[in-house]
Structure formats: C-alpha cells, structure tokens
N, C-alpha and C. Protein backbone atom coordinates (compact mmCIF):
# COMPACT_ATOMS: atom_id res chain seq x y z
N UNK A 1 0.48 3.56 -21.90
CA UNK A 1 0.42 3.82 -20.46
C UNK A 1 1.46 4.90 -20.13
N UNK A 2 1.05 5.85 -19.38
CA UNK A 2 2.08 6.70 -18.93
C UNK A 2 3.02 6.36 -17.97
N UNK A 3 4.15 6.09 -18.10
CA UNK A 3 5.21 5.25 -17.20
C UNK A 3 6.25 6.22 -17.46
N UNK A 4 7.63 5.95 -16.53
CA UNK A 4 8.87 6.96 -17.10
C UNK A 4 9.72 6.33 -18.24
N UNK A 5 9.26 5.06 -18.12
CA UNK A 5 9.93 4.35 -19.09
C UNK A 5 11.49 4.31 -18.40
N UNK A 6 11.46 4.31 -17.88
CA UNK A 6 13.65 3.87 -17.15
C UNK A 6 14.48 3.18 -17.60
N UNK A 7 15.25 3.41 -17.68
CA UNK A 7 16.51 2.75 -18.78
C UNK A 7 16.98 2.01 -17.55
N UNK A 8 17.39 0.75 -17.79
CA UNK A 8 18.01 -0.33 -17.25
C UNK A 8 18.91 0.30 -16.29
N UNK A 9 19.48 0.77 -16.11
CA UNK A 9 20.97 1.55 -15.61
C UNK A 9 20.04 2.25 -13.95
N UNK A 10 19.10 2.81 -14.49
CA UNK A 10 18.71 3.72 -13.47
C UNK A 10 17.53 3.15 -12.80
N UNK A 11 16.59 1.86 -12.84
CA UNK A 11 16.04 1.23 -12.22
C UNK A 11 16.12 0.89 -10.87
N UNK A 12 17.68 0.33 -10.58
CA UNK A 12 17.82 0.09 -9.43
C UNK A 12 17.61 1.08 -8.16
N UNK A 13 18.61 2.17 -8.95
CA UNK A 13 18.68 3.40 -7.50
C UNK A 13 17.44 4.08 -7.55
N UNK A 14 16.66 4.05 -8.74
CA UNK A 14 15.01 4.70 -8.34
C UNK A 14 14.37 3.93 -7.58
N UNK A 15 14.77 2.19 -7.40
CA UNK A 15 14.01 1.83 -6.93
C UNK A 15 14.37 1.58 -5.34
N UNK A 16 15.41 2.31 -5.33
CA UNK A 16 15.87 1.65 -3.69
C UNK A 16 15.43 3.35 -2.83
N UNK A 17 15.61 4.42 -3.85
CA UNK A 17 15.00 5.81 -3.79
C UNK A 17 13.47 6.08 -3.32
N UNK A 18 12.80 5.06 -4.05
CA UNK A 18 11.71 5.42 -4.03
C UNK A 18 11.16 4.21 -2.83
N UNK A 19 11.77 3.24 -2.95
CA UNK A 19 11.28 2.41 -1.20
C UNK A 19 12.11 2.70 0.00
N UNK A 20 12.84 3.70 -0.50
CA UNK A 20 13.04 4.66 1.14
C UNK A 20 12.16 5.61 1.49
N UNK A 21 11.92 6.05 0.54
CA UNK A 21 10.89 6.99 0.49
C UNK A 21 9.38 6.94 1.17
N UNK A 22 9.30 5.51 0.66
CA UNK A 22 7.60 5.03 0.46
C UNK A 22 7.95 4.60 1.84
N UNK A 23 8.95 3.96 2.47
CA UNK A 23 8.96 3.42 3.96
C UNK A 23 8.94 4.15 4.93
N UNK A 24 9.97 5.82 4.80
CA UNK A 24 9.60 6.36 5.68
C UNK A 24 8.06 7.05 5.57
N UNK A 25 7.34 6.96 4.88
CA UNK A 25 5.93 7.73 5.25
C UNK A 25 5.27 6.53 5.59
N UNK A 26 5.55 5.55 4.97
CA UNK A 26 4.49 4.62 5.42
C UNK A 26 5.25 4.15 6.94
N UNK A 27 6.21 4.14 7.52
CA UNK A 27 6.79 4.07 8.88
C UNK A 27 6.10 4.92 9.76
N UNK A 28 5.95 6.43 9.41
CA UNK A 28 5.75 7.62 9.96
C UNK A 28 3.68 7.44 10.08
N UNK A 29 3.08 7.19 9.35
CA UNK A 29 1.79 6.77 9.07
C UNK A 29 1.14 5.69 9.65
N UNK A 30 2.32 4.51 9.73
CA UNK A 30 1.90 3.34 10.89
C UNK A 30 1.23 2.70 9.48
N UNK A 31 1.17 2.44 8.43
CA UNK A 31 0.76 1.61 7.27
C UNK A 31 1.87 1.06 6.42
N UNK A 32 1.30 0.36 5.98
CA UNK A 32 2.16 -0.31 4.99
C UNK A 32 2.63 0.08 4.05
N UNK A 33 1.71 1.12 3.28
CA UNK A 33 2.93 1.88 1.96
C UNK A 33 2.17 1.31 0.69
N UNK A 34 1.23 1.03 0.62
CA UNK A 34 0.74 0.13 -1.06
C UNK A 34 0.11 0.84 -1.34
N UNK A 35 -0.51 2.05 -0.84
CA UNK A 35 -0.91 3.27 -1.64
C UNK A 35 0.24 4.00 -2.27
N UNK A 36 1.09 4.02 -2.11
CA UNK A 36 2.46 4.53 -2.72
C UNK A 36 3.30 3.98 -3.71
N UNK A 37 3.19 2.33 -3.22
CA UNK A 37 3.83 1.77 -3.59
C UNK A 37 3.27 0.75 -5.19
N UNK A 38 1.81 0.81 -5.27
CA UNK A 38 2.01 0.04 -6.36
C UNK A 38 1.69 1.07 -7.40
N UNK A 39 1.45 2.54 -7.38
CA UNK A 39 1.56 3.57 -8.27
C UNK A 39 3.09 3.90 -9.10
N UNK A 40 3.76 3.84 -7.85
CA UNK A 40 5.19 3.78 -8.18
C UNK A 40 5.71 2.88 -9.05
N UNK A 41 5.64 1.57 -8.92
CA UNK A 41 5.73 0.21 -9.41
C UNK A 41 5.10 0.41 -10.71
N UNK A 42 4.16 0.98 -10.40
CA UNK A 42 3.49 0.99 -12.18
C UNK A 42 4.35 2.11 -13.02
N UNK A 43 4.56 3.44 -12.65
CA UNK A 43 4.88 4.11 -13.47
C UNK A 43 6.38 3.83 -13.21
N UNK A 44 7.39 3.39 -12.92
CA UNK A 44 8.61 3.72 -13.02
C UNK A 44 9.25 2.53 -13.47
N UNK A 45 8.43 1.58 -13.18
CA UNK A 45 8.94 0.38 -13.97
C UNK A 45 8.43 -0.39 -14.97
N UNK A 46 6.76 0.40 -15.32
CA UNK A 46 6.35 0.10 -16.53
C UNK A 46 5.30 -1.49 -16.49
N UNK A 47 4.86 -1.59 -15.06
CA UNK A 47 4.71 -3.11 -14.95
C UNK A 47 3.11 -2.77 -14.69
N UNK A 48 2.21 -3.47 -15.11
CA UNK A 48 0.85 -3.67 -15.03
C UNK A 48 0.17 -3.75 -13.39
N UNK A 49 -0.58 -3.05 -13.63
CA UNK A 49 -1.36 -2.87 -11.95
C UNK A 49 -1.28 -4.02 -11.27
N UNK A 50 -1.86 -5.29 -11.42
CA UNK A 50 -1.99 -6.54 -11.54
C UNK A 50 -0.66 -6.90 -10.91
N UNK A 51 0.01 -6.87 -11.60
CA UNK A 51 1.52 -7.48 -11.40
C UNK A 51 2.51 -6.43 -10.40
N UNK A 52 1.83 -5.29 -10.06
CA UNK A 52 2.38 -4.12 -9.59
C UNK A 52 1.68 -4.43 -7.71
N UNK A 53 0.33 -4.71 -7.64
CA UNK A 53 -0.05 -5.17 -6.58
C UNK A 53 0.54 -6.46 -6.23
N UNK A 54 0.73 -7.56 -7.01
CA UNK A 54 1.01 -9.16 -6.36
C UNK A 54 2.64 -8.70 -5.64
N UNK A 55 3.55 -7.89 -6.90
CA UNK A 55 4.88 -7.47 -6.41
C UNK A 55 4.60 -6.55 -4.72
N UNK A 56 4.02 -5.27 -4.63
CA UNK A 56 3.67 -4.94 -3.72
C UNK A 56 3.84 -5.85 -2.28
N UNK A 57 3.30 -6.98 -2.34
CA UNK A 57 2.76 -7.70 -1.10
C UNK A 57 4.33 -7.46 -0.32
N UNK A 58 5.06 -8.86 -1.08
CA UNK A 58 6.35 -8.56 -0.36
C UNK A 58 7.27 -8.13 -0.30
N UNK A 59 6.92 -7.06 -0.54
CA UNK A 59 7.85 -5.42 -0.52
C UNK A 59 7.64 -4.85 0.59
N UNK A 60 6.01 -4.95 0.71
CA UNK A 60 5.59 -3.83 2.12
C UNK A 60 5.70 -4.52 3.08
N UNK A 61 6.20 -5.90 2.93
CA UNK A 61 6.27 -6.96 4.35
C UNK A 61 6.90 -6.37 5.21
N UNK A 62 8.21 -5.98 4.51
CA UNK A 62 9.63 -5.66 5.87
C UNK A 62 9.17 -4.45 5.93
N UNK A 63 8.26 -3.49 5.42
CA UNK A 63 8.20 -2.16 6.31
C UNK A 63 6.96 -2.12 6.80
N UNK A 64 5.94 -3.04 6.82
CA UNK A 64 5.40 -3.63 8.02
C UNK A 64 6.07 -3.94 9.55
N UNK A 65 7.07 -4.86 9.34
CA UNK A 65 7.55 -5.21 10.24
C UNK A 65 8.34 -4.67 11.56
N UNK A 66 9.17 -3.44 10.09
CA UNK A 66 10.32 -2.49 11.19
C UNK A 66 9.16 -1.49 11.86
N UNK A 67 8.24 -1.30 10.64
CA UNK A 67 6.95 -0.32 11.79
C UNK A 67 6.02 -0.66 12.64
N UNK A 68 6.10 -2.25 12.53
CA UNK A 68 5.26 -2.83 13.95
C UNK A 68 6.50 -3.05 15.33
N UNK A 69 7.51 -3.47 14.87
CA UNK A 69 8.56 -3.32 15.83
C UNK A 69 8.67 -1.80 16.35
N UNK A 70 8.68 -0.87 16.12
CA UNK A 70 8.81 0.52 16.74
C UNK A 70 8.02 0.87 17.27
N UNK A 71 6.51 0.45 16.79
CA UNK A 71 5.27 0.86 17.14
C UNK A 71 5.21 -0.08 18.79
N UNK A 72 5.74 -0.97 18.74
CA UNK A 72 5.10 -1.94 20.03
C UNK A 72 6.84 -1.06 20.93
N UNK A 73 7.33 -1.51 20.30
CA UNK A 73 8.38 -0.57 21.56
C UNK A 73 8.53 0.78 22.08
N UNK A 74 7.40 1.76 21.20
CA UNK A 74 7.35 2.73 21.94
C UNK A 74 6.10 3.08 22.80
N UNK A 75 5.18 1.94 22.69
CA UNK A 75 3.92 1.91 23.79
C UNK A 75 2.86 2.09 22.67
N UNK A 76 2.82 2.71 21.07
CA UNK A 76 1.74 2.74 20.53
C UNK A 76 0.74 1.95 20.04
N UNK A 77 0.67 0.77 20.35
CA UNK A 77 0.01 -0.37 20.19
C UNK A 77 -0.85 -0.23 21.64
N UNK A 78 -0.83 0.65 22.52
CA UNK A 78 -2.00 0.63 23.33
C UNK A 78 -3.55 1.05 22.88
N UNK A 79 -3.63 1.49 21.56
CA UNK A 79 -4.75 1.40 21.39
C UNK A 79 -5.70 0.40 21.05
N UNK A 80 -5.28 -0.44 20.38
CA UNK A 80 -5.16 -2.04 20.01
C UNK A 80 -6.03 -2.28 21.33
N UNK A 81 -5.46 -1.99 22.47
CA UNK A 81 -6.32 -2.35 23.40
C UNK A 81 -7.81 -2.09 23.59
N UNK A 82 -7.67 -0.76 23.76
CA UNK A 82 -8.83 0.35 23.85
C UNK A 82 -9.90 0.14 22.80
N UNK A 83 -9.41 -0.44 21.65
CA UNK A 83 -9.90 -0.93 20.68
C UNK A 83 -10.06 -2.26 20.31
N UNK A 84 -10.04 -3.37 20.96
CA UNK A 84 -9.98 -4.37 20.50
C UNK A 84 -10.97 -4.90 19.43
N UNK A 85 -12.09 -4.68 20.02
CA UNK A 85 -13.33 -4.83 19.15
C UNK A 85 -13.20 -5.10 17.68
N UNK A 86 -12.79 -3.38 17.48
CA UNK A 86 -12.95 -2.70 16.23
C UNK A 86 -12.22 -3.47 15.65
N UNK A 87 -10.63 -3.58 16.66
CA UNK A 87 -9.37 -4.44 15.51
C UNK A 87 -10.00 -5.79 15.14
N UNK A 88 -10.58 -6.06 15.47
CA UNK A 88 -10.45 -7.85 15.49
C UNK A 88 -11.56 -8.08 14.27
N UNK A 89 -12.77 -6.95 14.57
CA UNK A 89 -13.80 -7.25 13.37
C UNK A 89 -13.00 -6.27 11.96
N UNK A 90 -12.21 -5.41 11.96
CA UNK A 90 -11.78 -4.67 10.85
C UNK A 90 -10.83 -6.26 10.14
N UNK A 91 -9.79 -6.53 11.15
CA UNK A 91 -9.40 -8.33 10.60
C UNK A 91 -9.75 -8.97 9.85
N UNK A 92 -10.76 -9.15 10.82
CA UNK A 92 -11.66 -10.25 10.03
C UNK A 92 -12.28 -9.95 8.73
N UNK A 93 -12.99 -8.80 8.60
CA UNK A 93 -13.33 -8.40 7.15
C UNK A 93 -12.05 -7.87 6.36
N UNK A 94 -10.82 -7.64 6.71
CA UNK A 94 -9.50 -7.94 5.61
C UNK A 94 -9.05 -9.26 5.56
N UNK A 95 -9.15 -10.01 6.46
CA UNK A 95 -9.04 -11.48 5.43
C UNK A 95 -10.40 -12.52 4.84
N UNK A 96 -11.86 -11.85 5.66
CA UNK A 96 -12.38 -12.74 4.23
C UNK A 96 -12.68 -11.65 3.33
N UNK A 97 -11.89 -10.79 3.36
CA UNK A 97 -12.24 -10.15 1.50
C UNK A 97 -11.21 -10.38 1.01
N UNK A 98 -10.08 -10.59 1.82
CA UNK A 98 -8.68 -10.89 0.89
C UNK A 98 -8.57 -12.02 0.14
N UNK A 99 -9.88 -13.60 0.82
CA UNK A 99 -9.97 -14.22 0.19
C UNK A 99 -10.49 -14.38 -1.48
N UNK A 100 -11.76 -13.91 -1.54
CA UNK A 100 -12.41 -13.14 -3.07
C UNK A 100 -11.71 -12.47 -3.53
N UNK A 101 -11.48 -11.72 -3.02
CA UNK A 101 -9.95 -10.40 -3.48
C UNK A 101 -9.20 -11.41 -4.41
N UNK A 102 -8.19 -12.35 -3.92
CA UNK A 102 -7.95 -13.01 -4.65
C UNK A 102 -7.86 -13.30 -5.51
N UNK A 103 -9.03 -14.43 -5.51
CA UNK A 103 -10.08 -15.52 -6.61
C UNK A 103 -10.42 -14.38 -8.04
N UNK A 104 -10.47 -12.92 -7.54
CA UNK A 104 -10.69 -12.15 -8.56
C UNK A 104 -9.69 -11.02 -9.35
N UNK A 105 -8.69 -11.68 -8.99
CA UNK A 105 -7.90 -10.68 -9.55
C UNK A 105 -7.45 -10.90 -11.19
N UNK A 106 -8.15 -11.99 -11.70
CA UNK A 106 -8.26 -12.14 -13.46
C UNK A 106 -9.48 -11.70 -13.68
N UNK A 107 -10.31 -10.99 -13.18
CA UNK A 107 -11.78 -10.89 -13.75
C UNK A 107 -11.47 -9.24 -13.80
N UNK A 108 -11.05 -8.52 -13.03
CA UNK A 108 -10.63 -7.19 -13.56
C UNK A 108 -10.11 -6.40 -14.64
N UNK A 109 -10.56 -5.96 -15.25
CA UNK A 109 -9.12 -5.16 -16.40
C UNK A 109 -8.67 -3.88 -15.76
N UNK A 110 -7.37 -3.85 -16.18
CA UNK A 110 -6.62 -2.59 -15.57
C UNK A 110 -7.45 -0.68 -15.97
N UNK A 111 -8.66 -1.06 -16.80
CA UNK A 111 -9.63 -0.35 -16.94
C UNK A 111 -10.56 0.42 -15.53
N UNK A 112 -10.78 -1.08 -15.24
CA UNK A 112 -11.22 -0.36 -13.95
C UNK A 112 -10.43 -0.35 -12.80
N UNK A 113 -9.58 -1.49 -13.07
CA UNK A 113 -8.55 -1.38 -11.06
C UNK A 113 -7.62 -0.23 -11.77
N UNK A 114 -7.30 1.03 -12.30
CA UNK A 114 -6.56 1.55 -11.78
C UNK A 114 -7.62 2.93 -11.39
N UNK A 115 -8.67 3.44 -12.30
CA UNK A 115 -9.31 4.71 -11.67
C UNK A 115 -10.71 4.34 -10.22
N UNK A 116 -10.68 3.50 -10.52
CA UNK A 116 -11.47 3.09 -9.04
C UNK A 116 -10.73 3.70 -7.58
N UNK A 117 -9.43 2.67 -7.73
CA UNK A 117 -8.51 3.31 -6.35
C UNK A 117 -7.97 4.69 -6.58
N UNK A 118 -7.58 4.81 -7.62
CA UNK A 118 -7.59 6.19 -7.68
C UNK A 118 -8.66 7.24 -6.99
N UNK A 119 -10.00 6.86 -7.57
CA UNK A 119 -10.99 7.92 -7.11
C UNK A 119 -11.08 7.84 -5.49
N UNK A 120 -10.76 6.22 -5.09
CA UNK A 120 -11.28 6.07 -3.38
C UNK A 120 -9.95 6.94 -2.89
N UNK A 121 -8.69 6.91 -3.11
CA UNK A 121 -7.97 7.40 -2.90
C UNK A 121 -7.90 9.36 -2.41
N UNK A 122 -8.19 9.71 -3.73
CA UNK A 122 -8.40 10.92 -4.26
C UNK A 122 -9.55 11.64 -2.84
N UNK A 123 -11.13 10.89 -2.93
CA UNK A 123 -11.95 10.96 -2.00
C UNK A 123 -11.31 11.29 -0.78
N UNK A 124 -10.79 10.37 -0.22
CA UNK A 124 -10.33 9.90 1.20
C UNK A 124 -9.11 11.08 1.68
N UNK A 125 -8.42 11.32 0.47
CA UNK A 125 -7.56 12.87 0.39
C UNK A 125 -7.88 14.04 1.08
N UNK A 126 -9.28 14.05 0.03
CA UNK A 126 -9.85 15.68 0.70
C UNK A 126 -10.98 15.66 1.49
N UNK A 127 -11.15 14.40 2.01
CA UNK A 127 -11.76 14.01 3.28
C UNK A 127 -10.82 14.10 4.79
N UNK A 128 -9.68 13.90 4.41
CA UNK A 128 -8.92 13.81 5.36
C UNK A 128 -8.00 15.25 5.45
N UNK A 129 -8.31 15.80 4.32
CA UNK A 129 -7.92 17.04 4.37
C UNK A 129 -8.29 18.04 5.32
N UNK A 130 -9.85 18.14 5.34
CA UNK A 130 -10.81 18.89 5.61
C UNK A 130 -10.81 18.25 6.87
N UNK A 131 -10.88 17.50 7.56
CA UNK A 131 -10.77 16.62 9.11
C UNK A 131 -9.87 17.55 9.44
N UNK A 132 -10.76 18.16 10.88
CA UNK A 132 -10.56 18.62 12.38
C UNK A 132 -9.98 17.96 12.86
C-alpha cells in the first residue's frame, strides 16, 4: 500500500497538522471533512480503509460541531428553512443507508472501497469544477 510510512516520533504533529488542516476546509465548506480525512488516515498512518473510516467518525464529530455552532450563529442555517423538505428526506436516506452501510462493512474488500470513492470523488471534482 502506498502510505508515508511515519516514524513514531512524527505521527503526532502530522497528525494534529493535518486535522487542522482537514478542519479548516471542512469548517470553511460547512462538511465534515471525511473526504479528507480518511485518505489521510490511510496514507500517513498506514491504517486500512476500514479502520480509517470507523476512526474517521469521531474525529469529524468536534469539527462538526464547532462548524454547526458558527454556522447557526451567523444566520447560515436559514436555508435549512427554505429547504426543509429536501433536509429532512436527504436525513432520512443518510440514516437508513447508514444502517446497511453498517451491517456491510465486512463484506467489502479494500479492493473495491478504496477506487469506488475515489472515482465518485474524482467525478464530483470536475463536475463541480465546471459548475457556473
């Protein structure tokens, strides 16, 4: 696997480096950061996709949090309104897929969960690139 391989010594400050990093864009973006964050996790610390997503979860909690706290105190959560609809059914289909999501995360090999998100990733790039 291509990883940096990190020597014990330098783990820590890459890793406090690289979740400052991943927080302010994912702060600045209004997301959570797990597109950043479990790529990172994989290559710098050498840890399996698998184990790189479960770690993920509560990592991106607290920069969830400080970016829903800023977001509601500076009025940007008024779309939430304008939108309710959308939010509530987009919800709902992230937690019942999060449920299967789940239930399936031993039936995968790191064969396919890592170039899959990659490619949706990649897609969504120069889709959003090209967006007016």
């Amino acid at each position: 696997m291509g990883t940096l391989s990190l020597p014990l010594w330098a783990q820590m400050p890459s890793g406090v480096v690289a979740g400052f990093g991943i927080a302010v864009v994912a702060a600045i973006m209004g997301v959570a950061g797990v597109e950043l964050l479990i790529p990172t996790i994989v290559l710098l610390f050498a840890v399996l996709i698998k184990t790189a997503g479960s770690l993920s979860l509560p990592v991106s909690l607290p920069t969830m949090l400080v970016a829903f706290t800023r977001y509601s105190r500076d009025g940007s959560f008024a779309v939430l309104g304008a939108n309710l609809r959308f939010t509530l059914v987009m919800a709902g289909g992230s937690v019942a897929g999060a449920l299967p999501g789940g239930l399936l995360v031993g039936v995968f090999s790191d064969v396919v969960l890592i170039p899959v998100p990659a490619a949706i990733l990649l897609i969504s790039s120069v889709r959003l690139a090209r967006h007016d």
